[in-house]
Protein backbone atom coordinates (compact mmCIF):
# COMPACT_ATOMS: atom_id res chain seq x y z
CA UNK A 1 -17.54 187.09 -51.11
CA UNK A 2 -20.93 186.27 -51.25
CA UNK A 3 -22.84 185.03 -54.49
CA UNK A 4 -24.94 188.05 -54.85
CA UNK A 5 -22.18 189.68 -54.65
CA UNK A 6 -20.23 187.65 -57.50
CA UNK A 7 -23.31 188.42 -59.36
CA UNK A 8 -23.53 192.42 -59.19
CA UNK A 9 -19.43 192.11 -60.13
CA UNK A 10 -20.08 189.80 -63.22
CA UNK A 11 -23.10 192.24 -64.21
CA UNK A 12 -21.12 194.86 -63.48
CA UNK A 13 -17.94 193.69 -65.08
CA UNK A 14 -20.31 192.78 -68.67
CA UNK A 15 -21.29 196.67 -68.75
CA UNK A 16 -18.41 197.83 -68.39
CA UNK A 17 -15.35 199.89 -70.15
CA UNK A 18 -11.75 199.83 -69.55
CA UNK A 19 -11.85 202.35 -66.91
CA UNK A 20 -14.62 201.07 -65.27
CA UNK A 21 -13.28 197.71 -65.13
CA UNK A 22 -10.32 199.43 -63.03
CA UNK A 23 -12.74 200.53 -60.56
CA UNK A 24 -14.64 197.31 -60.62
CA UNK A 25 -11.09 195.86 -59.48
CA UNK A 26 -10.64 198.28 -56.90
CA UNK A 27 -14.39 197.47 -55.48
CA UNK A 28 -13.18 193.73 -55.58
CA UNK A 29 -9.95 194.39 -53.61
CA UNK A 30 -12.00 195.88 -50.79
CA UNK A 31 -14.56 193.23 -50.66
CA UNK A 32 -11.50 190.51 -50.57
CA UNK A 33 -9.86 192.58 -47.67
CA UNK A 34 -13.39 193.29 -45.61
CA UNK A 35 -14.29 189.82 -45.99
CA UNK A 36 -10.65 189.12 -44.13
CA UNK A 37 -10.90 190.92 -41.57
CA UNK A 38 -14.14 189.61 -40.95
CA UNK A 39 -12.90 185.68 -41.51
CA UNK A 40 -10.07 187.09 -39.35
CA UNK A 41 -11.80 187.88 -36.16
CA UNK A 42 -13.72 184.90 -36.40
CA UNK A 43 -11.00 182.75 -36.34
CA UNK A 44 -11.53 180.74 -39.90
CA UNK A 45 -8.01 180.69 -41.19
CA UNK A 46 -8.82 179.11 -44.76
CA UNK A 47 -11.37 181.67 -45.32
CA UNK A 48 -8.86 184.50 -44.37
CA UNK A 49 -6.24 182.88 -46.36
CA UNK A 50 -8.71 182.42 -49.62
CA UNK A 51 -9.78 186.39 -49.26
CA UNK A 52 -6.38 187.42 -48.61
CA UNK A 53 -4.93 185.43 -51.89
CA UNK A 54 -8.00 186.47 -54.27
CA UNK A 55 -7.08 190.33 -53.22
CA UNK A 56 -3.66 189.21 -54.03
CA UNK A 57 -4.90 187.77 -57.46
CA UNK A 58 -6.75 191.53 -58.25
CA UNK A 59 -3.70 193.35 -57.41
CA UNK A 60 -1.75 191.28 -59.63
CA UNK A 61 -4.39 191.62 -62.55
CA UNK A 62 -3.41 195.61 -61.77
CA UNK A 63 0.07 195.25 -62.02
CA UNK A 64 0.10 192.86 -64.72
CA UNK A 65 -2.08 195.55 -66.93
CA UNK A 66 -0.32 198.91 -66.50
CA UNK A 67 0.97 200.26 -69.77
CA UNK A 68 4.57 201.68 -68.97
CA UNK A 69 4.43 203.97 -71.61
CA UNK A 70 2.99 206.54 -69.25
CA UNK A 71 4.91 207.75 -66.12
CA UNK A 72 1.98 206.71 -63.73
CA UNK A 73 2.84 203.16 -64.41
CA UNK A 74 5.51 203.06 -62.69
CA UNK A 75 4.27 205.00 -59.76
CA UNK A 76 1.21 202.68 -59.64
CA UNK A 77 3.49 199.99 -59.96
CA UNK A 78 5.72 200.33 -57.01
CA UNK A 79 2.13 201.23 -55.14
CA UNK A 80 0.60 197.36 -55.96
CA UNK A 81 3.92 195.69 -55.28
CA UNK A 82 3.73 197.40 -51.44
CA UNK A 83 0.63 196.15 -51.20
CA UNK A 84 0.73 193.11 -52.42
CA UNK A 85 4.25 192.39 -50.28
CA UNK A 86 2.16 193.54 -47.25
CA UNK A 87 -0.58 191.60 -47.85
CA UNK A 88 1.36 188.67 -48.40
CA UNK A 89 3.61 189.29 -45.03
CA UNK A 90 0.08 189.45 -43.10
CA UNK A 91 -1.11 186.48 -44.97
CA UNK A 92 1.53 184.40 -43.57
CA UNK A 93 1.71 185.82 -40.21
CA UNK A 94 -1.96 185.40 -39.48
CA UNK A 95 -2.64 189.30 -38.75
CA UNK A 96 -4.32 192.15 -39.75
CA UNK A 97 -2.20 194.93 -38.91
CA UNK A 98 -1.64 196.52 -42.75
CA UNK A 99 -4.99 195.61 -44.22
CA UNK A 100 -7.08 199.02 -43.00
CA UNK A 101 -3.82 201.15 -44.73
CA UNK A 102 -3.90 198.87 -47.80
CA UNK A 103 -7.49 199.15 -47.93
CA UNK A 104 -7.45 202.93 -47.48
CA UNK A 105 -4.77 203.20 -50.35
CA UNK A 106 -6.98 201.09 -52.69
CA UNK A 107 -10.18 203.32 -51.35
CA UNK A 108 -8.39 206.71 -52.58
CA UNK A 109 -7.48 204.90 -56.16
CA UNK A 110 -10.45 203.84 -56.92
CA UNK A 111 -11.96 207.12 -56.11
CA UNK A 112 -9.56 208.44 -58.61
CA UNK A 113 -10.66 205.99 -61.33
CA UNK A 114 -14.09 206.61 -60.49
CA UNK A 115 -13.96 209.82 -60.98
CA UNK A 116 -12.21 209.67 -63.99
CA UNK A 117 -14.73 206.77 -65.34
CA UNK A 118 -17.85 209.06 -65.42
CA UNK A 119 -15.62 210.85 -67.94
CA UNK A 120 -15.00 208.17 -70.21
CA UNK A 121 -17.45 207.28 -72.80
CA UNK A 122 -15.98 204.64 -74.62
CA UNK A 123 -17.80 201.22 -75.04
CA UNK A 124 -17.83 197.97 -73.20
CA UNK A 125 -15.52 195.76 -73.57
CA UNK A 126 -17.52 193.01 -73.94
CA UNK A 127 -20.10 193.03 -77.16
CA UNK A 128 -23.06 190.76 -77.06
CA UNK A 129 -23.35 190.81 -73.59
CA UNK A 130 -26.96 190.10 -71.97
CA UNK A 131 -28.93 192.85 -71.65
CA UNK A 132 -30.19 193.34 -67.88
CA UNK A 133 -33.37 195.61 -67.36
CA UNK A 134 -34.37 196.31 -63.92
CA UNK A 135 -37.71 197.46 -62.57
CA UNK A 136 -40.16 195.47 -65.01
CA UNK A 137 -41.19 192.91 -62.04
CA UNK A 138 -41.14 193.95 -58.93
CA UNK A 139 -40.74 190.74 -56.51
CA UNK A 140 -42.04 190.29 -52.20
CA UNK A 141 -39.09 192.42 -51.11
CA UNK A 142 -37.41 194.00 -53.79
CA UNK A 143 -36.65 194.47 -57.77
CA UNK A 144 -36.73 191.63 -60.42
CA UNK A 145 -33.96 191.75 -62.98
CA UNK A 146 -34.33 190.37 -66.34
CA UNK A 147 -31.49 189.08 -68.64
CA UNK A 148 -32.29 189.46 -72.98
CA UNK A 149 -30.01 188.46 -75.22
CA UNK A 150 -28.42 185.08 -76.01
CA UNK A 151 -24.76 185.38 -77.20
CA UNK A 152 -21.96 186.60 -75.36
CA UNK A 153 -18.51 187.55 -75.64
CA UNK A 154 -15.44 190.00 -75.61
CA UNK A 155 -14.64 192.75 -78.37
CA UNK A 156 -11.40 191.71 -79.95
């Protein structure tokens, strides 16, 4: 992943509510996998392995936060632990051959969540964040973003 890219997640991730921040997941996920494939085909095995674990890591952070209380849990469950077994048997084995299905079950989910996130209207999570305004500058080749705001932090 590159480091703009880190940065539109952590911007992303500072604006965001709880069902947004599944979606934000879901984005990662892809990136992780695309970024595979790509390491993949080039032949860099560290970089595929890297990509491969931190896709690992966001399905994990999935699994780890379902709330069983609700029958979807469990379905969602048993849908991360596939992938994540899958992922981790083409990990190991160098290949490539379940990412595009993995990838194309985390592409319907998060279209799911990001359907149901324009619905939600609850706050951030995070209070204090920076606020980012873009559009004031423009720079040579595209929009300057500017950061206000000096403390930062999670709601408790």
């Amino acid at each position: 992943m590159t480091r703009e890219m880190k940065q539109v997640f952590t911007r992303r991730i500072t604006q965001a509510n709880r069902t947004q921040l599944v979606v934000i997941l879901y984005d990662m996920i892809l990136e992780y996998l695309k970024d595979a494939i790509a390491a993949q085909e080039v032949g860099c095995v560290p970089e595929y392995k890297k990509d491969m674990q931190c896709a690992r890591n966001c399905i994990s952070e999935l699994r780890s936060s379902l709330d069983f209380k609700y029958d979807l849990s469990r379905n969602l469950f048993a849908i991360y632990a596939f992938a994540d077994r899958e992922l981790a048997n083409d990990m190991y084995s160098m290949k490539t051959k379940d990412i595009s299905q993995i990838a194309g079950m985390f592409r319907k989910l998060r279209d799911a969540y990001h359907t149901i996130s324009k619905e939600d209207q609850s706050e951030p999570l995070m209070e204090n964040a920076q606020n980012v305004y873009a559009g004031l500058t423009y720079g040579r080749t595209d929009i300057n973003e500017s950061m206000y705001g000096v403390a930062r932090g999670y709601c408790i």
